[in-house]
C-alpha atoms as a PDB file:
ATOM      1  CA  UNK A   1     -64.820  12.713 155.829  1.00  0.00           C
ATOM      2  CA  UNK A   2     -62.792  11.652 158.736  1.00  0.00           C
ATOM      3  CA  UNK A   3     -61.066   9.324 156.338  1.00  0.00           C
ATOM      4  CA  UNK A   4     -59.737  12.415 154.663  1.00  0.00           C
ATOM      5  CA  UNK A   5     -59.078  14.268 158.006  1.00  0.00           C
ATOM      6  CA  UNK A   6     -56.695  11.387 159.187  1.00  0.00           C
ATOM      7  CA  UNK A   7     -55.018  11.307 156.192  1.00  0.00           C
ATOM      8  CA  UNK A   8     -54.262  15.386 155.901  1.00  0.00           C
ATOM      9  CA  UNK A   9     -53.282  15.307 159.428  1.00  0.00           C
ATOM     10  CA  UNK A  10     -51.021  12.042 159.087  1.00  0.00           C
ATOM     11  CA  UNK A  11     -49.389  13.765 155.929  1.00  0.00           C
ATOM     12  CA  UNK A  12     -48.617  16.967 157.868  1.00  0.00           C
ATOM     13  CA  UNK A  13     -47.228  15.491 160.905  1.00  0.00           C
ATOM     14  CA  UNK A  14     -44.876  13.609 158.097  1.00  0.00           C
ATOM     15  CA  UNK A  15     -43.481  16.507 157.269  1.00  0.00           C
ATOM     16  CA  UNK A  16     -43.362  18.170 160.578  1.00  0.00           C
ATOM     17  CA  UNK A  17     -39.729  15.989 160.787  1.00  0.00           C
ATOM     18  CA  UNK A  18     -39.294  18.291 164.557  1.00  0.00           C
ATOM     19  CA  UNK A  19     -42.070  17.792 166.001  1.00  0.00           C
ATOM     20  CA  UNK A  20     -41.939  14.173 164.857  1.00  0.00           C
ATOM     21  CA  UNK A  21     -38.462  13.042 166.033  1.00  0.00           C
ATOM     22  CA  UNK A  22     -38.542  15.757 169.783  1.00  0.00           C
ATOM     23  CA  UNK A  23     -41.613  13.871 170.533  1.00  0.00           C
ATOM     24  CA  UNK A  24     -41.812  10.475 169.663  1.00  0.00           C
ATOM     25  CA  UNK A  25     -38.380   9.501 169.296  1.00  0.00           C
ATOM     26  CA  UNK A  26     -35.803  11.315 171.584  1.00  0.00           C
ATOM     27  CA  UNK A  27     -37.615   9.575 174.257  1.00  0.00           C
ATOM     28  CA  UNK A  28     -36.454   6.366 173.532  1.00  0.00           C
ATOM     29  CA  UNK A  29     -33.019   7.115 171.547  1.00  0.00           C
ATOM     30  CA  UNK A  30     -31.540   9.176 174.401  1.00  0.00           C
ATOM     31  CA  UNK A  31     -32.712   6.476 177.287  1.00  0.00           C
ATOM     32  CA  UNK A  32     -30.786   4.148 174.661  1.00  0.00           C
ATOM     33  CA  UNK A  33     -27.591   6.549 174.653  1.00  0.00           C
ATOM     34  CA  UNK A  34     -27.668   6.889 178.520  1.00  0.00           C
ATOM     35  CA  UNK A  35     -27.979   3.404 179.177  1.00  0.00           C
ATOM     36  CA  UNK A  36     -24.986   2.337 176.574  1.00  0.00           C
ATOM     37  CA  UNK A  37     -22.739   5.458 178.302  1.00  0.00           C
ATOM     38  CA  UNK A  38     -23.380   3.612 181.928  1.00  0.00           C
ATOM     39  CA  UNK A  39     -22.020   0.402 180.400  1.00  0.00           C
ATOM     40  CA  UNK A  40     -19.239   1.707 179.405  1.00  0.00           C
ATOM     41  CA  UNK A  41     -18.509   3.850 182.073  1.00  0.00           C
ATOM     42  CA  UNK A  42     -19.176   0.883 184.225  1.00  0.00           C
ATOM     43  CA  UNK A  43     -16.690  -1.088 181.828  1.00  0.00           C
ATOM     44  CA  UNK A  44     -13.790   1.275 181.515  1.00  0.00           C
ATOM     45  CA  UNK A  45     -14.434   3.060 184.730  1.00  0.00           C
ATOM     46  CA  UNK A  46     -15.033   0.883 187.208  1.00  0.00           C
ATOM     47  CA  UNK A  47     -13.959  -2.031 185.730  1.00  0.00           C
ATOM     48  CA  UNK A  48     -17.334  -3.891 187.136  1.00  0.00           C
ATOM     49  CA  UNK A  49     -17.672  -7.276 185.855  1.00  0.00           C
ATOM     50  CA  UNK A  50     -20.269  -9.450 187.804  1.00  0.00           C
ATOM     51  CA  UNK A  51     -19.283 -13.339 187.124  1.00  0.00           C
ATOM     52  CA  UNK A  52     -22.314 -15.105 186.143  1.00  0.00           C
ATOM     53  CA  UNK A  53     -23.978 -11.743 185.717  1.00  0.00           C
ATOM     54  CA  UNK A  54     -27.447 -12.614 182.917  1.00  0.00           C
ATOM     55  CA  UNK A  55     -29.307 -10.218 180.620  1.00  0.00           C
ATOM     56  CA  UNK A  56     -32.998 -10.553 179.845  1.00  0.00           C
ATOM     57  CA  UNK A  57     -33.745  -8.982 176.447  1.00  0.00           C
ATOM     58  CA  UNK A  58     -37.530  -9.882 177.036  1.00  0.00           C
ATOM     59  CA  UNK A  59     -38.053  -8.483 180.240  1.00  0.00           C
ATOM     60  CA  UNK A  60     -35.851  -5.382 180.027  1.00  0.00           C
ATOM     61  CA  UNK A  61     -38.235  -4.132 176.574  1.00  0.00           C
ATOM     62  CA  UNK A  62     -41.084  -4.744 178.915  1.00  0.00           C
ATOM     63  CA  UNK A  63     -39.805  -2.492 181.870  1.00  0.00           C
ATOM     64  CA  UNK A  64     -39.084   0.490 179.757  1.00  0.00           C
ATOM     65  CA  UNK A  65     -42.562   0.178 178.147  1.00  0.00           C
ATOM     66  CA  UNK A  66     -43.604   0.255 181.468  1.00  0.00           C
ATOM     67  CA  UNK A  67     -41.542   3.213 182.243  1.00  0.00           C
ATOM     68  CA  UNK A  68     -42.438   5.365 179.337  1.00  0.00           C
ATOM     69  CA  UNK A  69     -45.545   7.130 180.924  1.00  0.00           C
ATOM     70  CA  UNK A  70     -42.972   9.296 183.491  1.00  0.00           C
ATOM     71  CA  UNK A  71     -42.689  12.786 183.646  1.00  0.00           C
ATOM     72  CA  UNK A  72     -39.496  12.424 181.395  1.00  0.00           C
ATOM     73  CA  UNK A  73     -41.335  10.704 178.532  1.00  0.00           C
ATOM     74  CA  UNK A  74     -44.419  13.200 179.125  1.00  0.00           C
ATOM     75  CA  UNK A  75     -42.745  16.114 178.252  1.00  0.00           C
ATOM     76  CA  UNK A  76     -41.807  15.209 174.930  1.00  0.00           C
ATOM     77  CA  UNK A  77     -45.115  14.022 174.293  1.00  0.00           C
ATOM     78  CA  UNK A  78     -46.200  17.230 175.305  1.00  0.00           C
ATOM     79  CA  UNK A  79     -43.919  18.552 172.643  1.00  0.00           C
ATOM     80  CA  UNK A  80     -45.632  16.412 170.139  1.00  0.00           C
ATOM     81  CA  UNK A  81     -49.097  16.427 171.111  1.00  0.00           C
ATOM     82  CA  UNK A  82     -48.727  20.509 171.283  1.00  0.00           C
ATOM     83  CA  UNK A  83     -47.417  20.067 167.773  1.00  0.00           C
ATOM     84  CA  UNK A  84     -50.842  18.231 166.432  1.00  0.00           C
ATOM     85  CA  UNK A  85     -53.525  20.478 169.135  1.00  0.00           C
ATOM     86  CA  UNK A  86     -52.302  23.795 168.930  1.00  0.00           C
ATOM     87  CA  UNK A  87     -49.997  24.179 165.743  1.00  0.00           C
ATOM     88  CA  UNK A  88     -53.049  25.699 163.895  1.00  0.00           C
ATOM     89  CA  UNK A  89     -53.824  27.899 166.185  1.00  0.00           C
ATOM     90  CA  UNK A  90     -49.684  28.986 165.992  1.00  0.00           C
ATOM     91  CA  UNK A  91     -49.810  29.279 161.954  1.00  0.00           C
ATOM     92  CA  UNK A  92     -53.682  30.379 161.734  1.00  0.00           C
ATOM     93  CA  UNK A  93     -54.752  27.947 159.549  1.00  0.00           C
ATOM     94  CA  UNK A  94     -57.801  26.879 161.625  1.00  0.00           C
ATOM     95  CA  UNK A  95     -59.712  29.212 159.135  1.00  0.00           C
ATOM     96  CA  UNK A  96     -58.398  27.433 156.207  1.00  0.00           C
ATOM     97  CA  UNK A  97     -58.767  23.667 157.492  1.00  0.00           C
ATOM     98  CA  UNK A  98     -62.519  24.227 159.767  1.00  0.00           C
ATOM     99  CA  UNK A  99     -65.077  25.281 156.083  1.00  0.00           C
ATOM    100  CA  UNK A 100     -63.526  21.747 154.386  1.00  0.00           C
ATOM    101  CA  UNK A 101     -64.864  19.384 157.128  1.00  0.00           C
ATOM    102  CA  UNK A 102     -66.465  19.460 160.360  1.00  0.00           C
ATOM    103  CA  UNK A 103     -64.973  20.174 163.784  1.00  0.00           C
ATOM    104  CA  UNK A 104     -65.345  16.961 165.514  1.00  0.00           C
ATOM    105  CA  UNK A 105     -63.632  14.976 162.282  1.00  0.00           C
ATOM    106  CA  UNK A 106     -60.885  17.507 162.769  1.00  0.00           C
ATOM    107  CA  UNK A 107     -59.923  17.099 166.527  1.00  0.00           C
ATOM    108  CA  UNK A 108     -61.032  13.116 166.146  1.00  0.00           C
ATOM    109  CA  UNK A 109     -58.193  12.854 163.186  1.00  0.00           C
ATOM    110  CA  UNK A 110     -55.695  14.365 165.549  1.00  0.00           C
ATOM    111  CA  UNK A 111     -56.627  12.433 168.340  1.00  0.00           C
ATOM    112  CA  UNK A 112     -56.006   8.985 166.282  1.00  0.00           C
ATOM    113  CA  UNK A 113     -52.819  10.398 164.798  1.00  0.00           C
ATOM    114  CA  UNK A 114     -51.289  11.216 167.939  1.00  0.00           C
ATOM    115  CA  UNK A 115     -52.911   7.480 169.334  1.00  0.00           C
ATOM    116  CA  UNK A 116     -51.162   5.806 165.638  1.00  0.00           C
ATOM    117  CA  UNK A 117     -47.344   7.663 166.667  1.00  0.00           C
ATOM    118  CA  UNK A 118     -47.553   7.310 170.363  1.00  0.00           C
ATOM    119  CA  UNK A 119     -47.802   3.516 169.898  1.00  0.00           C
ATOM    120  CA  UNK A 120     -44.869   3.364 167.689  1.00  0.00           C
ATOM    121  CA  UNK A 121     -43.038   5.694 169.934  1.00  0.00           C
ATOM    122  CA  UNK A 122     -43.540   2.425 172.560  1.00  0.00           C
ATOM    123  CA  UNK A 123     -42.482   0.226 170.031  1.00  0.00           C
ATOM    124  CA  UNK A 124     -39.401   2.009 169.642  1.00  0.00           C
ATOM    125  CA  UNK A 125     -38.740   2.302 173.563  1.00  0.00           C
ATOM    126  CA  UNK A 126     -38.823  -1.729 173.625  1.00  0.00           C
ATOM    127  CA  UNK A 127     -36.456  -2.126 170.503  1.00  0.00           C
ATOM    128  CA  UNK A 128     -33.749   0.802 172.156  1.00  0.00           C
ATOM    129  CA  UNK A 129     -34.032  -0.919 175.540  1.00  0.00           C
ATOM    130  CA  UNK A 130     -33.523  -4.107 173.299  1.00  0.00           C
ATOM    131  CA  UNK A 131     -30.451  -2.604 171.462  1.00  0.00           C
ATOM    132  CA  UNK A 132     -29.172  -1.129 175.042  1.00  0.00           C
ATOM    133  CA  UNK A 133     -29.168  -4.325 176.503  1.00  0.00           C
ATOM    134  CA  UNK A 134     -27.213  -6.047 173.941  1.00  0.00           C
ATOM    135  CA  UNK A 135     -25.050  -3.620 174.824  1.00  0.00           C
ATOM    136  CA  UNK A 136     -24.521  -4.270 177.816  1.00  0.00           C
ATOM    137  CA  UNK A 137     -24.376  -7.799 177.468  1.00  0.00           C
ATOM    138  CA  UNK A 138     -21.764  -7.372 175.720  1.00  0.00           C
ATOM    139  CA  UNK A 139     -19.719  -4.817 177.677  1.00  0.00           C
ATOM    140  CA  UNK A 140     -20.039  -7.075 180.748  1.00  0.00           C
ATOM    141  CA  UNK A 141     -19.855 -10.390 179.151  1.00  0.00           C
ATOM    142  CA  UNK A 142     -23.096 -11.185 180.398  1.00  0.00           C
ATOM    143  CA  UNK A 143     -25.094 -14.258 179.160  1.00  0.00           C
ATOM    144  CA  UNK A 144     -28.720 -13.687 177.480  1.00  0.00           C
ATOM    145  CA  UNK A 145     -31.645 -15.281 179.068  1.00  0.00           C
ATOM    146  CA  UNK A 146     -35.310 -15.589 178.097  1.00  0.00           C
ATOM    147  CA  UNK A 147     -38.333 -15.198 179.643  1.00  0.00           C
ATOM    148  CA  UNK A 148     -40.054 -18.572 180.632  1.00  0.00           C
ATOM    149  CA  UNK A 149     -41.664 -20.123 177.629  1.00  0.00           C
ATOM    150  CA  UNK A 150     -45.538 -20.028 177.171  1.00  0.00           C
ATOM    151  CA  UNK A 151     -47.998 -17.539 176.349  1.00  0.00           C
ATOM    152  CA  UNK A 152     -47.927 -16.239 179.842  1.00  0.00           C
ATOM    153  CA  UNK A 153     -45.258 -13.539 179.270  1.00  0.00           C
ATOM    154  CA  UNK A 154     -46.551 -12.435 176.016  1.00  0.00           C
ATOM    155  CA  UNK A 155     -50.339 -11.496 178.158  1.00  0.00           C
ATOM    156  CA  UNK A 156     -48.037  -9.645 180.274  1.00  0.00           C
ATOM    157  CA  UNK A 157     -45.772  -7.483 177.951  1.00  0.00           C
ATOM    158  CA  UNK A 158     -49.373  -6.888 175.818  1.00  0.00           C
ATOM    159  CA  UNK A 159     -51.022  -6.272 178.925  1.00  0.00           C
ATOM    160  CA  UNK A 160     -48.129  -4.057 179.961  1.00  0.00           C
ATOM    161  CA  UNK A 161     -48.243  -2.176 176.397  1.00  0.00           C
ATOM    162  CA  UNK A 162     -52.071  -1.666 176.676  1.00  0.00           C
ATOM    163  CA  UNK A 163     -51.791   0.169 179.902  1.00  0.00           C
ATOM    164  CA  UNK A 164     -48.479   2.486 178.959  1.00  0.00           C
ATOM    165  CA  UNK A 165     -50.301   3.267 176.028  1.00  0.00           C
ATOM    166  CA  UNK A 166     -53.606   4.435 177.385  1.00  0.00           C
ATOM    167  CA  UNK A 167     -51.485   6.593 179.646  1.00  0.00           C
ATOM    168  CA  UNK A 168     -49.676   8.179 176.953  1.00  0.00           C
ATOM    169  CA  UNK A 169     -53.014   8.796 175.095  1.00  0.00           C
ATOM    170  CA  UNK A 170     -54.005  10.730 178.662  1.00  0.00           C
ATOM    171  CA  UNK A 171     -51.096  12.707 178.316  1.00  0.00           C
ATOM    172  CA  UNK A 172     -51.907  13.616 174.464  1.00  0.00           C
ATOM    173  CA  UNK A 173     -55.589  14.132 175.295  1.00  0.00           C
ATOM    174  CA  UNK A 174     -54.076  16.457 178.282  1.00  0.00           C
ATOM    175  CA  UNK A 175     -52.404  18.372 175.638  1.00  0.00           C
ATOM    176  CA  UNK A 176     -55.394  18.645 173.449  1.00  0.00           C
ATOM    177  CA  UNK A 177     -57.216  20.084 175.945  1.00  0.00           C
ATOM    178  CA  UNK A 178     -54.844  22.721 177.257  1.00  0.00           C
ATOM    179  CA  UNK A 179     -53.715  23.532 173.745  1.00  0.00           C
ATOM    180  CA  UNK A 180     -56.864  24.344 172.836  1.00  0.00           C
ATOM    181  CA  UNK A 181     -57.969  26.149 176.346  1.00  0.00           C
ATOM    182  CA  UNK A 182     -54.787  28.103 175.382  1.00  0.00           C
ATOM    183  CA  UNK A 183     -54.230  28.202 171.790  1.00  0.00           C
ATOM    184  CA  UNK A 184     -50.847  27.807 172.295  1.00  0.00           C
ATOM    185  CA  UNK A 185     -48.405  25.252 172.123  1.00  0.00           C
ATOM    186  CA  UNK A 186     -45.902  26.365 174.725  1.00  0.00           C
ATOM    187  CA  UNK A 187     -49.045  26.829 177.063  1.00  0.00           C
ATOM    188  CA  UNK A 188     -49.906  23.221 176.311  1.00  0.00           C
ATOM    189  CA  UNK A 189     -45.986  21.927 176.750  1.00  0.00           C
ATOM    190  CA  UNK A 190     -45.759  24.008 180.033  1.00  0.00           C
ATOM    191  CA  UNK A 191     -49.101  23.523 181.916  1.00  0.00           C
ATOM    192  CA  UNK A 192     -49.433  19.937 180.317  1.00  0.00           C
ATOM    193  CA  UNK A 193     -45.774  19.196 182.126  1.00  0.00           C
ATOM    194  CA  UNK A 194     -46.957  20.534 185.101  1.00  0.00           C
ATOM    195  CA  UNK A 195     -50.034  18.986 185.791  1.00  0.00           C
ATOM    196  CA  UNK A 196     -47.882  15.149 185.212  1.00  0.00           C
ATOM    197  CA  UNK A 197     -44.932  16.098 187.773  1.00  0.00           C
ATOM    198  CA  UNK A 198     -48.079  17.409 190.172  1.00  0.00           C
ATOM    199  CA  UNK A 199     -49.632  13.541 189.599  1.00  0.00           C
ATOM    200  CA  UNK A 200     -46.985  11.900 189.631  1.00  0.00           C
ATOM    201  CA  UNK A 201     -45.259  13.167 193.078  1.00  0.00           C
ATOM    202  CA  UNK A 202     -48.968  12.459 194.203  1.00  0.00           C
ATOM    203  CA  UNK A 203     -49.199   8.558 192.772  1.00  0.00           C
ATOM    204  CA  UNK A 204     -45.534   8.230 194.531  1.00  0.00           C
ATOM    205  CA  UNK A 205     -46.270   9.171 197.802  1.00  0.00           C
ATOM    206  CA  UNK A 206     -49.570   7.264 198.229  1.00  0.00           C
ATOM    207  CA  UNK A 207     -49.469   3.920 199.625  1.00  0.00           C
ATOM    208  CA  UNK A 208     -53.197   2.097 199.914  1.00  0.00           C
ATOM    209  CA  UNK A 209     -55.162   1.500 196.897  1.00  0.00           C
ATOM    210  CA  UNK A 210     -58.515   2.895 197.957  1.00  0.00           C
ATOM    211  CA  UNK A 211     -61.049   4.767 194.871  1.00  0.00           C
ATOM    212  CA  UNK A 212     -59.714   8.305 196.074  1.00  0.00           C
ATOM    213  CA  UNK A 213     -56.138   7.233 195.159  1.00  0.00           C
ATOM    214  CA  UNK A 214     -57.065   5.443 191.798  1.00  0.00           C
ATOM    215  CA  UNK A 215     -58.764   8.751 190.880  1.00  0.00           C
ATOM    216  CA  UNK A 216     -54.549   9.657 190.011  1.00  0.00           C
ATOM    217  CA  UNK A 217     -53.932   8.314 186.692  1.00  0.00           C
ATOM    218  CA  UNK A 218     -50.133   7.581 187.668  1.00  0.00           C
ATOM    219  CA  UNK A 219     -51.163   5.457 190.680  1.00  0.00           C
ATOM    220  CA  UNK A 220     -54.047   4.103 189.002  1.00  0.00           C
ATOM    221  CA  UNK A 221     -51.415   3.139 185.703  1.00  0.00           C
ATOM    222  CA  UNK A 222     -48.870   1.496 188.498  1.00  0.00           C
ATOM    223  CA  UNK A 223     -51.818  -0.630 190.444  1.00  0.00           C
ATOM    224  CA  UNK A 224     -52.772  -1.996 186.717  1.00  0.00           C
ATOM    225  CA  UNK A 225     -49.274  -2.634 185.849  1.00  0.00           C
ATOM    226  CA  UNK A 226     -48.803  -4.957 188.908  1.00  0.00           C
ATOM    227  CA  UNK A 227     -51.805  -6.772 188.371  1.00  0.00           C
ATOM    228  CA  UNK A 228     -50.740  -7.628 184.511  1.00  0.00           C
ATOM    229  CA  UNK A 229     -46.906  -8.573 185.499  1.00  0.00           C
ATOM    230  CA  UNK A 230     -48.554 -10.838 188.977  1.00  0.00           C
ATOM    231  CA  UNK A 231     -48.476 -14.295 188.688  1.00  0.00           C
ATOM    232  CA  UNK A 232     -52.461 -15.032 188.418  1.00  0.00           C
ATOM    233  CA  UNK A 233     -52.201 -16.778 191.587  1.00  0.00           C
ATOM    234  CA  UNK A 234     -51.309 -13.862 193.569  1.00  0.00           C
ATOM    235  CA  UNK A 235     -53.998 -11.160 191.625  1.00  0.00           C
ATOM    236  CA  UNK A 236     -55.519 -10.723 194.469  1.00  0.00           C
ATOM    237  CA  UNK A 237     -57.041  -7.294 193.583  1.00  0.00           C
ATOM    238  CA  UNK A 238     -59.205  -7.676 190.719  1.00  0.00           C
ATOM    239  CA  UNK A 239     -61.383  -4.854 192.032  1.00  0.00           C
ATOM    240  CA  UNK A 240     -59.258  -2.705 192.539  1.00  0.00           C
ATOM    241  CA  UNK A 241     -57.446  -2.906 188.739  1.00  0.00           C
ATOM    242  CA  UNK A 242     -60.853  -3.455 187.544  1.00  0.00           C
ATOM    243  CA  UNK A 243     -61.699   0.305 189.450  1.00  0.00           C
ATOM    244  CA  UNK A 244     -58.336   1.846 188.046  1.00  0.00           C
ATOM    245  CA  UNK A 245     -58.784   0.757 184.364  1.00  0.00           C
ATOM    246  CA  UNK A 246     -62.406   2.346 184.347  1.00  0.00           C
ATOM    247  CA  UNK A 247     -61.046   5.440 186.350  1.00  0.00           C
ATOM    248  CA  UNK A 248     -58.350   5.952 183.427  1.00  0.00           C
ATOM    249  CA  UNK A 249     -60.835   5.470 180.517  1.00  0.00           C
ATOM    250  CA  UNK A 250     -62.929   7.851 182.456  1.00  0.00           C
ATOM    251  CA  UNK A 251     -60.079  10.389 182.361  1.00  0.00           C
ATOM    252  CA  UNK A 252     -59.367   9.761 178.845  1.00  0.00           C
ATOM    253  CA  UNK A 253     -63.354  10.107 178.148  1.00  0.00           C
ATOM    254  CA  UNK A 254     -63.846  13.223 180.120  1.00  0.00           C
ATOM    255  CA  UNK A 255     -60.525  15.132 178.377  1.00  0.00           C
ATOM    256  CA  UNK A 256     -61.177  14.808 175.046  1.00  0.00           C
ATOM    257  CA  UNK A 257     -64.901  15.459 175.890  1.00  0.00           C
ATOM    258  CA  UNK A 258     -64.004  18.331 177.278  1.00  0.00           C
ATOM    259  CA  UNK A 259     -61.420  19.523 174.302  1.00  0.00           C
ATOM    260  CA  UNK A 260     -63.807  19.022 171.856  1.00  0.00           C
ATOM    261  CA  UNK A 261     -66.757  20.987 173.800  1.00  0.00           C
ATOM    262  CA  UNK A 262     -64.145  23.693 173.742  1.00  0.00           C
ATOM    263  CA  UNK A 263     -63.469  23.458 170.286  1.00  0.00           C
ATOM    264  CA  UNK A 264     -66.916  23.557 168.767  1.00  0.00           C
ATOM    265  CA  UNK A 265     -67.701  26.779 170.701  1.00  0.00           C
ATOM    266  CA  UNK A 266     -64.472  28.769 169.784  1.00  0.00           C
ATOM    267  CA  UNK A 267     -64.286  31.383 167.175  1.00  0.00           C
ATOM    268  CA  UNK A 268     -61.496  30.623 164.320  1.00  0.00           C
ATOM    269  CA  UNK A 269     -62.401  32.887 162.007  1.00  0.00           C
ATOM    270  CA  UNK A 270     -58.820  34.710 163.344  1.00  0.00           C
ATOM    271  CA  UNK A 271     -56.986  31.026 164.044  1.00  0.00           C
END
């Protein structure tokens, strides 16, 4: 049965083509656009050439992976993960979808279709940065470079990935549970947007890595970043990404806990 549920939920979100492209993939295409318009301002403009001046393809896809849990990137996730939460509760088809399987295969099949898109909405960030930097390479005359050879760098852009992505699924999980708190989709874009800016001014202005701190899933996100890209002769605080990986699964546990608790108790027999 939640074979089914995926499945009807992956087929509507096909032909939702909006919600689709305003949350997965302006993200990525319009970082692409800004960063090709800088080149070429920087080109024609400025007439900035840097002699010697070296791209890295490798390492560029890796930082905007990185980047692509900010309060920029949440928003349209917000768009999208309102889309899947709350869009029945918008059309009032939750009476139509709830008597053909149960509630928790519903929300679960969401939960994995928004998890399925978000990751290749960060495998489209790293091919746009990719394309972007090109680019710019290009433009500039800049020469490519690679990353050093070995397995080491491809640990750290997976490791990178893995952590981007489990903040994303925060943010859709966030949206699950305010969209259906709300049963509404522009409740779940709005509040959703304003609980990340809150957390993220928070994570930027806190220095020390202590449990209180790692409780914010921004800060906890950037202390788990820097141990992945660290050399492992200078992760010196095992503990402490060890802490902030449990704190963010415990986040992710405790939201879509708490979405589905909401869910099984509400009345849809007017959704």
């Amino acid at each position: 049965m939640l074979a089914d549920a995926i499945a009807a939920e992956r087929f509507r979100l096909s032909r939702d083509r909006a919600s689709l492209f305003w949350g997965f993939a302006f993200a990525p295409l319009i970082t692409m656009a800004f960063s090709i318009a800088m080149d070429m301002f920087a080109r024609a403009v400025l007439h900035r050439t840097i002699p010697g001046e070296t791209t890295d393809l490798a390492n560029r896809a890796m930082g905007a992976v990185a980047g692509a849990s900010g309060p920029f990137t949440a928003l349209f996730l917000l768009i999208g993960a309102a889309a899947i939460f709350a869009g029945d509760y918008r059309w009032e088809t939750w009476r139509l979808i709830t008597p053909r399987n149960s509630r928790v295969n519903l929300l679960a099949a969401k939960l994995i279709v928004f998890a399925e898109v978000a990751a290749w909405s960060l495998l489209l960030t790293a091919l746009t940065a990719v394309v972007a930097g090109l680019f710019g390479a290009m433009a500039n005359h800049a020469r490519l470079v690679g990353p050093p050879a070995g397995p080491a760098f491809i640990s750290q852009y997976a490791g990178v990935a893995l952590v981007t992505w489990l903040e994303v699924l925060l943010v859709g999980a966030l949206g699950a549970l305010i969209g259906v708190l709300t049963r509404s989709t522009m409740g779940a874009v709005i509040a959703g947007l304003v609980i990340v800016f809150v957390q993220s001014t928070l994570a930027a202005t806190v220095q020390a890595a202590t449990w209180k701190s790692l409780l914010i899933p921004a800060f906890a996100g950037r202390v788990l970043k820097t141990f992945v890209i660290a050399p492992p002769e200078m992760r010196t605080e095992a503990g402490q990404a060890g802490l902030a990986l449990v704190f963010l699964l415990v986040w992710l546990v405790a939201l879509t806990g708490g979405a589905l608790a909401l869910f099984r108790r509400q009345d849809l027999t007017k959704e």
